[in-house]
Protein backbone atom coordinates (compact mmCIF):
# COMPACT_ATOMS: atom_id res chain seq x y z
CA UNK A 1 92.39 95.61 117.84
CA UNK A 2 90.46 94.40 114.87
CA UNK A 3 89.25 91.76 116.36
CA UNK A 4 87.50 93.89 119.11
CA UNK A 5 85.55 95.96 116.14
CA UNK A 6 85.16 92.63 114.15
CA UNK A 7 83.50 91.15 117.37
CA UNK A 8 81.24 94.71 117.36
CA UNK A 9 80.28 94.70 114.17
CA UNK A 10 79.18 91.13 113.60
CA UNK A 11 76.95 91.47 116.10
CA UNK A 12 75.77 94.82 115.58
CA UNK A 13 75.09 93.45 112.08
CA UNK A 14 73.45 90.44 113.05
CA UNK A 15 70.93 91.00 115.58
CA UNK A 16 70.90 95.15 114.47
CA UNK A 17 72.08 96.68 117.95
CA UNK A 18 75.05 96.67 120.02
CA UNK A 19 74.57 94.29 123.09
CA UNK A 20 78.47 94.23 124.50
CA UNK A 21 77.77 90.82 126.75
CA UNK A 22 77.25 89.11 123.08
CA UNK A 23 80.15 90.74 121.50
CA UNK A 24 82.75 89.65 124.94
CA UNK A 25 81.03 86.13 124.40
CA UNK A 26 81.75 85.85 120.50
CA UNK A 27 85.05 87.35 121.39
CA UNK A 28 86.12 85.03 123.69
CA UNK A 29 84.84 82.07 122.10
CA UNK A 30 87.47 82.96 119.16
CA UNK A 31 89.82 84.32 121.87
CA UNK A 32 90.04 81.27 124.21
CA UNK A 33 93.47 81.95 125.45
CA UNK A 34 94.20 85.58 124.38
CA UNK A 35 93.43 88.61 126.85
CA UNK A 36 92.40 86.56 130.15
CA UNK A 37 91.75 89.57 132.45
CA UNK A 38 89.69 91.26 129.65
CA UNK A 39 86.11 91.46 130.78
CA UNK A 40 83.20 92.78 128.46
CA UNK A 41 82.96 96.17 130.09
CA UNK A 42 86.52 96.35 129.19
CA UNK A 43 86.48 95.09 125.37
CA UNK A 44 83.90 97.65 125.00
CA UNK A 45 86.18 100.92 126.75
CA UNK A 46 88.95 98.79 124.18
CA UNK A 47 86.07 99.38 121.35
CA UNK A 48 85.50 103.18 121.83
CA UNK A 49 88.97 103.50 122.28
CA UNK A 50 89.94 102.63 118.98
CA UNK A 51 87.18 104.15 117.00
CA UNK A 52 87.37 107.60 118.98
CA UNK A 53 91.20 107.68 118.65
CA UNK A 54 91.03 106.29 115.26
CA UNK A 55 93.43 103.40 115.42
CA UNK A 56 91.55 101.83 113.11
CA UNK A 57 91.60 103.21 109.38
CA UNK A 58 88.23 103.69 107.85
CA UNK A 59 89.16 102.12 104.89
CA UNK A 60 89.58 98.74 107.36
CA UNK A 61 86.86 99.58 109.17
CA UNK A 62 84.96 99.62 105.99
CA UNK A 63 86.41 96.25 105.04
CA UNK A 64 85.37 94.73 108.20
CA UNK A 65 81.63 95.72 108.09
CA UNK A 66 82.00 94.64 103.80
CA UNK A 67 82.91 91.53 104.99
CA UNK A 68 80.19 90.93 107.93
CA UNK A 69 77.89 92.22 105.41
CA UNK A 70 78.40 89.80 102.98
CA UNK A 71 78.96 86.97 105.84
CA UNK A 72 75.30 87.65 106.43
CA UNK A 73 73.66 87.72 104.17
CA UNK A 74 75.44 84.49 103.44
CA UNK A 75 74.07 82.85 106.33
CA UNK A 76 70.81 84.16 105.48
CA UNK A 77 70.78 82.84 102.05
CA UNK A 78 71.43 79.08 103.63
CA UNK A 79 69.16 79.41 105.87
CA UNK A 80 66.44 80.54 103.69
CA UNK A 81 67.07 77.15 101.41
């Protein structure tokens, strides 16, 4: 479950929308064997799932997006030197 939202966020974060054909790709490239009949249309029905029945605290949700956050701007900081 977290690593549906974790997928979500990143890229939310990164290139500032939701685009769910990025977030299956990122998914399954650090899912290779997990899930095989999950399709992108379906990790994002999994996504609203778990935020609209809360299955996900906010506390971790706001530790996921603190942690993307910082990921980030890491990246941005290397690329930048």
């Amino acid at each position: 479950m977290k690593e549906v939202v974790w997928c979500f966020t990143h890229i939310k974060e990164t290139i500032l929308r939701e685009n769910y054909k990025k977030v299956y790709k990122l998914w399954r490239e650090r899912n290779t064997v997990a899930r095989n009949n999950l399709d992108a249309k379906a990790s994002l029905n999994q996504k609203n799932y778990i935020l609209k029945a809360q299955r996900i605290m906010a506390v971790e949700s706001e530790e996921i997006r603190g942690n993307i956050t910082l990921g980030v701007q890491g990246l941005c900081h290397i690329m930048v030197k």
